[in-house]
PDB file of N, CA and C in Angstrom:
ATOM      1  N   UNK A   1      -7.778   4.475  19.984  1.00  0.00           N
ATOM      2  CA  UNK A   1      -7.277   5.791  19.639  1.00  0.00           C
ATOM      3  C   UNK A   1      -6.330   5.663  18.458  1.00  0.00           C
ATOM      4  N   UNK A   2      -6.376   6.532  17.672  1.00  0.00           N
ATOM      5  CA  UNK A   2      -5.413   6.493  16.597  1.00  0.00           C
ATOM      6  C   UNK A   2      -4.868   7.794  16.392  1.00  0.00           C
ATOM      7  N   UNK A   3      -3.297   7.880  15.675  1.00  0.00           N
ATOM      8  CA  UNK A   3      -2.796   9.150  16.116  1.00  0.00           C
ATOM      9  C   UNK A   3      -2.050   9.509  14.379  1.00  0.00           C
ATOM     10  N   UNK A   4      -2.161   8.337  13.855  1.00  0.00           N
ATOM     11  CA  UNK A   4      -1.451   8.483  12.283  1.00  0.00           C
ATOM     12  C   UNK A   4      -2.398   8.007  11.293  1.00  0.00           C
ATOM     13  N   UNK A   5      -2.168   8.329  10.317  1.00  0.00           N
ATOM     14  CA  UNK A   5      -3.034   7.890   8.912  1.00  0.00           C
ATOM     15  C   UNK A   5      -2.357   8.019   7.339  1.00  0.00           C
ATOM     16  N   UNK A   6      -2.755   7.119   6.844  1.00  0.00           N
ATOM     17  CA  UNK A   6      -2.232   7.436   5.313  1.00  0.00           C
ATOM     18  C   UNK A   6      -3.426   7.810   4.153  1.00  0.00           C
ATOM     19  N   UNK A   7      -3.353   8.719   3.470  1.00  0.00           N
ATOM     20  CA  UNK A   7      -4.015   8.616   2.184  1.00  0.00           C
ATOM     21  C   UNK A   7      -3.950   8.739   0.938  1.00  0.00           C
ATOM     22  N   UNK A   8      -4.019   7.664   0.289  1.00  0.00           N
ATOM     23  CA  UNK A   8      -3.499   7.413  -1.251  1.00  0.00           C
ATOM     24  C   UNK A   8      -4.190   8.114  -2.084  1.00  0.00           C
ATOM     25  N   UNK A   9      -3.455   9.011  -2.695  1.00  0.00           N
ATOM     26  CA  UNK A   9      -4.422   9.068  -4.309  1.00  0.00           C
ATOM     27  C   UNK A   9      -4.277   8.599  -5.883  1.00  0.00           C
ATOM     28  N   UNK A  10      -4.998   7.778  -6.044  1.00  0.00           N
ATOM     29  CA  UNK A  10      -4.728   6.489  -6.926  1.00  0.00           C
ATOM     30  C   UNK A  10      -5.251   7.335  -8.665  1.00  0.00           C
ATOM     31  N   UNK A  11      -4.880   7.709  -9.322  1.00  0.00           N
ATOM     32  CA  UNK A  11      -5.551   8.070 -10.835  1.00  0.00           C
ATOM     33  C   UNK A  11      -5.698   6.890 -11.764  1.00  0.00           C
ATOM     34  N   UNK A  12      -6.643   6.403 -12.019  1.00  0.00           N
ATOM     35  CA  UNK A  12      -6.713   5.317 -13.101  1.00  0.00           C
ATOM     36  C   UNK A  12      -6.434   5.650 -14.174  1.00  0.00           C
ATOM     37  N   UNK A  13      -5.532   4.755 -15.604  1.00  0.00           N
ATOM     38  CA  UNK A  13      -5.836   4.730 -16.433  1.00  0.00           C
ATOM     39  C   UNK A  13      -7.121   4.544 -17.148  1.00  0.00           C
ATOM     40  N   UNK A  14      -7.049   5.355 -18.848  1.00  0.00           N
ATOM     41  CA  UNK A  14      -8.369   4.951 -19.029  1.00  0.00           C
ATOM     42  C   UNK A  14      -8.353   3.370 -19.370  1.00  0.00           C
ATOM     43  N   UNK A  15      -9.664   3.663 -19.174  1.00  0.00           N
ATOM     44  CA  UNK A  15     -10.221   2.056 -19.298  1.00  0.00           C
ATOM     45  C   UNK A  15      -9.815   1.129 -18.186  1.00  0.00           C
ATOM     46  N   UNK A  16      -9.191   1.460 -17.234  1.00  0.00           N
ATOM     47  CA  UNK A  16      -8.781   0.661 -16.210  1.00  0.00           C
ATOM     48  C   UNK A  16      -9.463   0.965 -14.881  1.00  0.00           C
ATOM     49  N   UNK A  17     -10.622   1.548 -14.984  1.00  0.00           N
ATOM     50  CA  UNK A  17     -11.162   1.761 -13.917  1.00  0.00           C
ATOM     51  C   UNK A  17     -12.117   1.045 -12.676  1.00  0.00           C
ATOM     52  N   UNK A  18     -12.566  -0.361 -13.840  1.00  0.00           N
ATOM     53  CA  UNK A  18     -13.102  -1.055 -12.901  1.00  0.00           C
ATOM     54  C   UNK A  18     -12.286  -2.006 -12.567  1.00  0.00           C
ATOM     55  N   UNK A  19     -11.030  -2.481 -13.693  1.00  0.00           N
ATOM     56  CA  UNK A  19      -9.707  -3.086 -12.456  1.00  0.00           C
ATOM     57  C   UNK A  19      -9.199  -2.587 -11.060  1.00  0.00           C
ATOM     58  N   UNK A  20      -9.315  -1.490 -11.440  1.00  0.00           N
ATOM     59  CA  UNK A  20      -9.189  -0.350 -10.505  1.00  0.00           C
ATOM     60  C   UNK A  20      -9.937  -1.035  -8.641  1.00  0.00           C
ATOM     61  N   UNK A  21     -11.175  -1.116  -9.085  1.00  0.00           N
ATOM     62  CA  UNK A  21     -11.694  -0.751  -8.646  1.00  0.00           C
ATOM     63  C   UNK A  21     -12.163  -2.641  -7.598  1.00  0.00           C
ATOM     64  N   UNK A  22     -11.972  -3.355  -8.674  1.00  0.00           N
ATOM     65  CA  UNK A  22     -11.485  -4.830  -8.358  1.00  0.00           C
ATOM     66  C   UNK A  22     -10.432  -4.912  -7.511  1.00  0.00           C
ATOM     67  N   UNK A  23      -9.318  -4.558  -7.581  1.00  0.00           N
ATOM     68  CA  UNK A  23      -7.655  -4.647  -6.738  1.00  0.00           C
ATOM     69  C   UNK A  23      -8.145  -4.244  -5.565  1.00  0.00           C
ATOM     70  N   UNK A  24      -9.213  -2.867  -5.427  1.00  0.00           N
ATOM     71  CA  UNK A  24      -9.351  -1.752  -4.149  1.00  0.00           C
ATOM     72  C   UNK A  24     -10.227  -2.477  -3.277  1.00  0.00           C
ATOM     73  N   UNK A  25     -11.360  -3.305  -3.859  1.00  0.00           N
ATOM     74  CA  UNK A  25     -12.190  -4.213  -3.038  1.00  0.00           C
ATOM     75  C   UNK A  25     -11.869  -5.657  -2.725  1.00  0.00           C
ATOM     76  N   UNK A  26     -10.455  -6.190  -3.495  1.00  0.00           N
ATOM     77  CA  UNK A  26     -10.128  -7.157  -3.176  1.00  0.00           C
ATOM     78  C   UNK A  26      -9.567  -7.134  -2.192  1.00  0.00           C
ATOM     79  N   UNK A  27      -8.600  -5.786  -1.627  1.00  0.00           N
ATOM     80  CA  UNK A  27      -7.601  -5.756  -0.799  1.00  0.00           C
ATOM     81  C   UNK A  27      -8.420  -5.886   0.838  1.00  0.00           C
ATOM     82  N   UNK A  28      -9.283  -5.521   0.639  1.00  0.00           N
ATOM     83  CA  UNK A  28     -10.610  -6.016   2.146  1.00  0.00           C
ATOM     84  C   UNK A  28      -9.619  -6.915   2.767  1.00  0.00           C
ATOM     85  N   UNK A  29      -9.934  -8.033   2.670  1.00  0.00           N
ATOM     86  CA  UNK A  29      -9.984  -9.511   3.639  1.00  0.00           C
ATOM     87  C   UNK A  29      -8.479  -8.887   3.885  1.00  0.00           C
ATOM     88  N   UNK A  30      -7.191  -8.799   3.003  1.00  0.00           N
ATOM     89  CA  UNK A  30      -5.938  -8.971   3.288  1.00  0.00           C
ATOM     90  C   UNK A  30      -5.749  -7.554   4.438  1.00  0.00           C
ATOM     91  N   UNK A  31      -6.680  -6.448   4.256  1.00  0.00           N
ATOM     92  CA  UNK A  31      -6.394  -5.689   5.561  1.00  0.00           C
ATOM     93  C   UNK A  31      -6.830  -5.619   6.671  1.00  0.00           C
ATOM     94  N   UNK A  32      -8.615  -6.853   6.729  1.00  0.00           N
ATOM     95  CA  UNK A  32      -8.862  -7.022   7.578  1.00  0.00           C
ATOM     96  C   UNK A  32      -8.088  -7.882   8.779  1.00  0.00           C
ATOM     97  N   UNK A  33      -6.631  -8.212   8.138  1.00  0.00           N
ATOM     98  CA  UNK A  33      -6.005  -9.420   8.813  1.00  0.00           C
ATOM     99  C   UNK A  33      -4.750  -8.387   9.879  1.00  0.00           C
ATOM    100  N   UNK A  34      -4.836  -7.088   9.382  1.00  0.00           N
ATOM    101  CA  UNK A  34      -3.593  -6.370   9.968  1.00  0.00           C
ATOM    102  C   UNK A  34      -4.438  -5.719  11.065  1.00  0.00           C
ATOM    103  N   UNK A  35      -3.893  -6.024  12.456  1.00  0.00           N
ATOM    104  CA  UNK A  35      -4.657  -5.450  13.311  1.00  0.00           C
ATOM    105  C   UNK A  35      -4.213  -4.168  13.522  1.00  0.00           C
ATOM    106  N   UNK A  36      -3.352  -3.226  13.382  1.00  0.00           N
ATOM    107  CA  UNK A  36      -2.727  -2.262  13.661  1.00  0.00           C
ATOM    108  C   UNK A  36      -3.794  -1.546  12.417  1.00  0.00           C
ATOM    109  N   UNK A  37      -4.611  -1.859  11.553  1.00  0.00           N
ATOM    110  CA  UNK A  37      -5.245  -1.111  10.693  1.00  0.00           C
ATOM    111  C   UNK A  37      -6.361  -0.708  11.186  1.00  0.00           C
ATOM    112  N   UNK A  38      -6.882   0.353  12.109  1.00  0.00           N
ATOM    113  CA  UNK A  38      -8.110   0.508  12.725  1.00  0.00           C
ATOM    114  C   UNK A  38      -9.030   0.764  12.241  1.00  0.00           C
ATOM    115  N   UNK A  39      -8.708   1.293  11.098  1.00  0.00           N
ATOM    116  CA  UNK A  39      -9.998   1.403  10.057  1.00  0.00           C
ATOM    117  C   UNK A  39      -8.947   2.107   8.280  1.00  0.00           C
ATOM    118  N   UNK A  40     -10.467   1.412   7.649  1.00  0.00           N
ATOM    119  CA  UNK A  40      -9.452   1.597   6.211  1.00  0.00           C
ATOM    120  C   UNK A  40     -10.651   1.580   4.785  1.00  0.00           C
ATOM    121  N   UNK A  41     -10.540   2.358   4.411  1.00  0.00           N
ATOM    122  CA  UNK A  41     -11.060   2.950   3.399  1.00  0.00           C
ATOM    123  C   UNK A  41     -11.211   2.860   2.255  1.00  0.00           C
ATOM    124  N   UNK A  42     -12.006   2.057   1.356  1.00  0.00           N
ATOM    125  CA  UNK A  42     -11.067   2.780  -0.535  1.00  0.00           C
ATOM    126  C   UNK A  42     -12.531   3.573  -0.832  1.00  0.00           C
ATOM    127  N   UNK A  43     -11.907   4.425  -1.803  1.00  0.00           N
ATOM    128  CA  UNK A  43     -13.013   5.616  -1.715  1.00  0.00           C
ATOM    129  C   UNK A  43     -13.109   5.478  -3.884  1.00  0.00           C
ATOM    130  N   UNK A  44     -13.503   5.845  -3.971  1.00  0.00           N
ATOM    131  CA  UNK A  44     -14.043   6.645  -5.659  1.00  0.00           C
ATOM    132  C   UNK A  44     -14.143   8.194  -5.126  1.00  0.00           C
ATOM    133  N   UNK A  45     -13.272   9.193  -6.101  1.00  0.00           N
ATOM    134  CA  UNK A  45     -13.410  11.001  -5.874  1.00  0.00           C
ATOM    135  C   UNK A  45     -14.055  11.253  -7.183  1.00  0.00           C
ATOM    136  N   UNK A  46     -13.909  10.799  -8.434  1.00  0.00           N
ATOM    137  CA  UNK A  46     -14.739  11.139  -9.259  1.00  0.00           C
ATOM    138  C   UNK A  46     -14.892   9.767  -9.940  1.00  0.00           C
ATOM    139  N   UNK A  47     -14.890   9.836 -11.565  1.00  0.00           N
ATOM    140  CA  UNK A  47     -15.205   8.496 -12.410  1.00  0.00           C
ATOM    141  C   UNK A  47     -13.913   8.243 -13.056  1.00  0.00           C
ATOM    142  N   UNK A  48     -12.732   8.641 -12.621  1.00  0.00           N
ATOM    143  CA  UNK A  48     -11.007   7.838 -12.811  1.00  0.00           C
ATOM    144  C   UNK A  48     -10.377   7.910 -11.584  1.00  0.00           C
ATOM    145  N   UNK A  49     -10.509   8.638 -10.152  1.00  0.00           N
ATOM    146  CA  UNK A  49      -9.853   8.961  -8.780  1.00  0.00           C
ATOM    147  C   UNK A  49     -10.394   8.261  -8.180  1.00  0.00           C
ATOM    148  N   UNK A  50      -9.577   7.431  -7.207  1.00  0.00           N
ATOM    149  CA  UNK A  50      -9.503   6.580  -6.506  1.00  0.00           C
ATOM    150  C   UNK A  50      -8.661   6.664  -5.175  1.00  0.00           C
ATOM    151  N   UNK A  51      -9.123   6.309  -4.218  1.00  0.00           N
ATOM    152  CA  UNK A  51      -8.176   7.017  -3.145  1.00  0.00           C
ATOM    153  C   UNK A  51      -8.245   5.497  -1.583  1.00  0.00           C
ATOM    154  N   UNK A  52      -7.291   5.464  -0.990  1.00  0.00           N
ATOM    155  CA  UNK A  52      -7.299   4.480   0.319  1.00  0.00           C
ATOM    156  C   UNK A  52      -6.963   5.600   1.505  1.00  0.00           C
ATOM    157  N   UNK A  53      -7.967   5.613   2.200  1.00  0.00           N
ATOM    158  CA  UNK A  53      -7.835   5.932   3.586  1.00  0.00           C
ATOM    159  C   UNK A  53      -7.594   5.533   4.895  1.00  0.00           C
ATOM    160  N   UNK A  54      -6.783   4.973   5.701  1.00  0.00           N
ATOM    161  CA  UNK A  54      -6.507   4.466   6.878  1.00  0.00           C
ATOM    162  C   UNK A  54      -6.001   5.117   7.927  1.00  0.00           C
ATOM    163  N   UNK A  55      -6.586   4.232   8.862  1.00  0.00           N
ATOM    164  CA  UNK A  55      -5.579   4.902   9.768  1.00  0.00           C
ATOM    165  C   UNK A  55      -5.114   3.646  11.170  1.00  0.00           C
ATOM    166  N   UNK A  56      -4.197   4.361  12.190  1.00  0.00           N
ATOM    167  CA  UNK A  56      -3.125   3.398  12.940  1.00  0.00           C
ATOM    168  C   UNK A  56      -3.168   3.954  14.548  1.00  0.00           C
ATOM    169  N   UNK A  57      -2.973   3.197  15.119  1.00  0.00           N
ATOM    170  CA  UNK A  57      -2.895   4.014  16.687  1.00  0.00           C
ATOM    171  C   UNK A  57      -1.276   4.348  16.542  1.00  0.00           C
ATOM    172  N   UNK A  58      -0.416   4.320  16.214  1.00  0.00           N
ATOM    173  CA  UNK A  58       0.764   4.714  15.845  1.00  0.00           C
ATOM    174  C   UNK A  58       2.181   4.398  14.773  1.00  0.00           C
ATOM    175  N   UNK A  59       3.040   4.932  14.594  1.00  0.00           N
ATOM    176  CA  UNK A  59       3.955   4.857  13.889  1.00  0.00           C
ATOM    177  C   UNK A  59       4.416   3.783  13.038  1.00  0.00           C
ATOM    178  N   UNK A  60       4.447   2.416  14.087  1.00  0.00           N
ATOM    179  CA  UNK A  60       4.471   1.028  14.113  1.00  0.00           C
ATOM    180  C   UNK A  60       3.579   0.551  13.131  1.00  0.00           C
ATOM    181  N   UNK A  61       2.609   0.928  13.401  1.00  0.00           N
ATOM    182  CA  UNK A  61       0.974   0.438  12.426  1.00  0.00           C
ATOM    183  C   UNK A  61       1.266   0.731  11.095  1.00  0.00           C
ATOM    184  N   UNK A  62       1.229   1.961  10.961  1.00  0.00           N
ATOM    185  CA  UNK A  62       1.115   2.623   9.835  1.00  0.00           C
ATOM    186  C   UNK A  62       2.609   2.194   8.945  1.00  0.00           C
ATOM    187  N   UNK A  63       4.279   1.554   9.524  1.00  0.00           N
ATOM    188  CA  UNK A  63       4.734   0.948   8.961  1.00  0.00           C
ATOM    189  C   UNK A  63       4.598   0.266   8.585  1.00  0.00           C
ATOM    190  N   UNK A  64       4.150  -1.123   9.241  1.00  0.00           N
ATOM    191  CA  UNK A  64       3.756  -2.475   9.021  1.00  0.00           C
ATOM    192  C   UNK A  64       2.949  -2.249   7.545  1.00  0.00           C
ATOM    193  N   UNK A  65       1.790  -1.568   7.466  1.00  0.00           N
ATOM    194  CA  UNK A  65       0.961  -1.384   6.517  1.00  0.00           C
ATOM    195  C   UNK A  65       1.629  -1.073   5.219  1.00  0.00           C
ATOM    196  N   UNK A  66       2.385   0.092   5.480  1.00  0.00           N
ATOM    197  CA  UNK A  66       3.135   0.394   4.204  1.00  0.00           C
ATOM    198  C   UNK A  66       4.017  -1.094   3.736  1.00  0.00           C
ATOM    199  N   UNK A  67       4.858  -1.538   4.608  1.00  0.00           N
ATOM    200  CA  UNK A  67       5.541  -3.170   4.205  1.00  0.00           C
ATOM    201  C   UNK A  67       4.871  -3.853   4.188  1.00  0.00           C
ATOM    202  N   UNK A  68       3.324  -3.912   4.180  1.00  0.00           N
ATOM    203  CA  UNK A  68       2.822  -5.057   3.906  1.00  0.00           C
ATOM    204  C   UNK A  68       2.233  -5.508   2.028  1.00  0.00           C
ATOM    205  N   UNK A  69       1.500  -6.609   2.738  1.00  0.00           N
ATOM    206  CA  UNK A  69       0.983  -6.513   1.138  1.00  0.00           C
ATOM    207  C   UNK A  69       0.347  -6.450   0.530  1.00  0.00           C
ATOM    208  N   UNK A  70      -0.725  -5.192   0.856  1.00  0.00           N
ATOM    209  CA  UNK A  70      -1.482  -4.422  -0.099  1.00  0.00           C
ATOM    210  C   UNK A  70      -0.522  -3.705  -0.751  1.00  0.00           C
ATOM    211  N   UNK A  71       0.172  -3.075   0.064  1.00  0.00           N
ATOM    212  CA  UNK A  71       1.160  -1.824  -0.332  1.00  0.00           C
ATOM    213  C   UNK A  71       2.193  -2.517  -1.521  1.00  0.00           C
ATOM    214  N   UNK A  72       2.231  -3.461  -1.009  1.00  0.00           N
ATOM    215  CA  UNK A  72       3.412  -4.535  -2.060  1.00  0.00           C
ATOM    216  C   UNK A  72       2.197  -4.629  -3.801  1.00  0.00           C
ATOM    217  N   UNK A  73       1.500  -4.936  -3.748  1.00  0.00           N
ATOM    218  CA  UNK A  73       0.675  -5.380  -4.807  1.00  0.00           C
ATOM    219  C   UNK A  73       0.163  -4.355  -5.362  1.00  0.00           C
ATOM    220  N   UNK A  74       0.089  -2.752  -4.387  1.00  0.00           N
ATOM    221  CA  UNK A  74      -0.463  -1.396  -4.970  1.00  0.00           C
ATOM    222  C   UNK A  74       0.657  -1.023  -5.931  1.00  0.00           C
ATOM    223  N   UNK A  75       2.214  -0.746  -5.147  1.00  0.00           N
ATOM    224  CA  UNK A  75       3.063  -0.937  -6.297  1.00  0.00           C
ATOM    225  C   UNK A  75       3.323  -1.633  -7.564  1.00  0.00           C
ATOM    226  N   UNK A  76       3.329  -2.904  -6.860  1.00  0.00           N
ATOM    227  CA  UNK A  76       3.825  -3.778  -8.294  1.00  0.00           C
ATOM    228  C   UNK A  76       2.579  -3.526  -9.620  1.00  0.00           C
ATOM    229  N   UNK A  77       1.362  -3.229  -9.457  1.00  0.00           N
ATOM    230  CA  UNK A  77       0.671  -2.887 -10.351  1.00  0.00           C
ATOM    231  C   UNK A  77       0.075  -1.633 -10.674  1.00  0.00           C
ATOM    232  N   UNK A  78       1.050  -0.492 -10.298  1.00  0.00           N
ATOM    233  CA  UNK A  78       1.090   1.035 -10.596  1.00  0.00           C
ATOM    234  C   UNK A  78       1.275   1.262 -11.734  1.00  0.00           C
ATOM    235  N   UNK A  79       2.369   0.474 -12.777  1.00  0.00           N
ATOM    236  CA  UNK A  79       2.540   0.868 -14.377  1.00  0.00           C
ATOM    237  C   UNK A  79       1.184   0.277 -14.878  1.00  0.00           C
ATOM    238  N   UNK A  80       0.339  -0.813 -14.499  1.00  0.00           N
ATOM    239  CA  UNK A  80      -0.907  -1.301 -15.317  1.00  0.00           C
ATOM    240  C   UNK A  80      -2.168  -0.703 -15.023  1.00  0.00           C
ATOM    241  N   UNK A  81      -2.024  -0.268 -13.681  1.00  0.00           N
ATOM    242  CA  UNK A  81      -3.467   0.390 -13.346  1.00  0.00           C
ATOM    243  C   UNK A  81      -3.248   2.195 -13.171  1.00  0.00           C
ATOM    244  N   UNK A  82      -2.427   2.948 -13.218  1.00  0.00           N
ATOM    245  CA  UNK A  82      -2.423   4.162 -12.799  1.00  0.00           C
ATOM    246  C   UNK A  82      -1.693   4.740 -13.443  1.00  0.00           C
ATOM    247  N   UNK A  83      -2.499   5.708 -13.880  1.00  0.00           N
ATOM    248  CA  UNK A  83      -1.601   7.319 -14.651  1.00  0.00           C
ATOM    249  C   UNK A  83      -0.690   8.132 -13.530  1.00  0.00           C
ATOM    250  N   UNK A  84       0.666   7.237 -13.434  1.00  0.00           N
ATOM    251  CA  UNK A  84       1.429   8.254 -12.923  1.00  0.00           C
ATOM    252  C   UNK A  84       1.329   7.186 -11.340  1.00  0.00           C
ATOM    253  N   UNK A  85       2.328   7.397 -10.490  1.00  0.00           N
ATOM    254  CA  UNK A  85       2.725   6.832  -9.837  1.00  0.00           C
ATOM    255  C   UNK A  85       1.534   6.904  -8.612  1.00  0.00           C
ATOM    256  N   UNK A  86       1.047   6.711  -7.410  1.00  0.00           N
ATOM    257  CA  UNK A  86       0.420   6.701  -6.221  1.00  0.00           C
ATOM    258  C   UNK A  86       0.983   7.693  -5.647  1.00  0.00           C
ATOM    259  N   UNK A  87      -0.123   8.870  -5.058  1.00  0.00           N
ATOM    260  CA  UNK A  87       0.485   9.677  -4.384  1.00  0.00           C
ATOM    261  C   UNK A  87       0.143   9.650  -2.589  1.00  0.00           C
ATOM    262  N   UNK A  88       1.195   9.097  -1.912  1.00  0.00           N
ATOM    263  CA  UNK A  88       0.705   8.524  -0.720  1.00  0.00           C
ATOM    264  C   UNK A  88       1.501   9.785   0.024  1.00  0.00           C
ATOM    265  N   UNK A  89       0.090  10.214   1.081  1.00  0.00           N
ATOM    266  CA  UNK A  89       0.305  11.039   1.931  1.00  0.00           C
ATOM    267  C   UNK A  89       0.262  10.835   3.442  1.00  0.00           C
ATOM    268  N   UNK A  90       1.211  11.113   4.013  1.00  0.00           N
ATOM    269  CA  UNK A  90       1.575  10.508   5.833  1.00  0.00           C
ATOM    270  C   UNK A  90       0.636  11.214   6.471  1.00  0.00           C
ATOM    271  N   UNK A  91      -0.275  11.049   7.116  1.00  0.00           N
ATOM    272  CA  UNK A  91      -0.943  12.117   7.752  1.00  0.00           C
ATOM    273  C   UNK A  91      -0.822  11.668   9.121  1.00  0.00           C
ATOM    274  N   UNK A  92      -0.666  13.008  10.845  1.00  0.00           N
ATOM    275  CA  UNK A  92      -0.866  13.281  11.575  1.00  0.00           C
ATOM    276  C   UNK A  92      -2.450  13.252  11.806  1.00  0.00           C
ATOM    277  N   UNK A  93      -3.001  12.750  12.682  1.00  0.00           N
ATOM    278  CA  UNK A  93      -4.320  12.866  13.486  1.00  0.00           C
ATOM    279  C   UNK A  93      -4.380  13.633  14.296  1.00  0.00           C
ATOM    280  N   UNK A  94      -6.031  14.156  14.088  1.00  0.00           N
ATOM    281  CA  UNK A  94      -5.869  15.772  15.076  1.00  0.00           C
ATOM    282  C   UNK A  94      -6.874  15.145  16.094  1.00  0.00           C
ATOM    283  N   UNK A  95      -8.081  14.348  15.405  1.00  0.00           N
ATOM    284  CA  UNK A  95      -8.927  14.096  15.951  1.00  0.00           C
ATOM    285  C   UNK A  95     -10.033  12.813  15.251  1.00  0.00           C
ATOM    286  N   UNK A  96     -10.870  12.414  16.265  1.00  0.00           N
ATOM    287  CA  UNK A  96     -11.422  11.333  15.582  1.00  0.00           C
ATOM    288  C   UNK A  96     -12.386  10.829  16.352  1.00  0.00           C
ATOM    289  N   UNK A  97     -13.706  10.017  15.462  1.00  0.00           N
ATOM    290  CA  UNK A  97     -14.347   9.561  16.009  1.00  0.00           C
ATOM    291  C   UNK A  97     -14.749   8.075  15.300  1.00  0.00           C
ATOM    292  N   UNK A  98     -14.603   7.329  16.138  1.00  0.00           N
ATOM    293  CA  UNK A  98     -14.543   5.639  15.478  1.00  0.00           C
ATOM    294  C   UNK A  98     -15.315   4.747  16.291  1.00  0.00           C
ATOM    295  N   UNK A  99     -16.157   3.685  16.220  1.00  0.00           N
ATOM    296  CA  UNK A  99     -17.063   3.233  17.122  1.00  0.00           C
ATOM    297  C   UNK A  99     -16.478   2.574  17.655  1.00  0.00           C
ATOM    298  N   UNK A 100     -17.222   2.282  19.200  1.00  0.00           N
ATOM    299  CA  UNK A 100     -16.304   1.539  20.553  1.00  0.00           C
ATOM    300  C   UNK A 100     -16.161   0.319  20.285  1.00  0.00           C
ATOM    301  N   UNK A 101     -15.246  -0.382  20.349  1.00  0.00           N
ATOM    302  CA  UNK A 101     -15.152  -1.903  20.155  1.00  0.00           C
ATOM    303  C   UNK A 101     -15.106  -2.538  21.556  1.00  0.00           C
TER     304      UNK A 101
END
């Protein structure tokens, strides 16, 4: 069950889109290691938007994640890869469907 979620919206610089897009598929393995991450996302919204979707069975999770270090490495390379800072949104869970483990 999960009850919190975050979702980033990432704007690439130009020309930085398939770095972009390198950092977002590298970060895999390092979130497959956070178990509090029940599921997690990087998305493409058009051909410069970029977005991470996750989510947490609670509060705890969804901290850890933010202090961890994707979140550490999404920052530190916000002035090289992104027009304008990450716009990370806290989201409440209303509802959900995720396969049984």
């Amino acid at each position: 069950m999960v009850s919190v979620g975050l979702l980033a919206t990432l704007k690439a610089k130009p020309g930085k889109e398939a770095a972009v897009e390198e950092f977002l598929t590298g970060a895999l393995p390092i979130v497959e290691g956070e178990p509090d991450t029940v599921a997690w996302f990087a998305i493409r919204m058009d051909p410069s938007t970029y977005g991470i979707f996750d989510v947490f069975p609670g509060e705890p999770g969804r901290q850890a994640h933010l202090n961890g270090e994707v979140a550490a490495a999404l920052m530190a390379r916000a002035p090289e890869l992104f027009d304008g800072a990450p716009d990370i949104a806290q989201l409440d869970i209303l509802a959900s469907k995720l396969p049984a483990s």
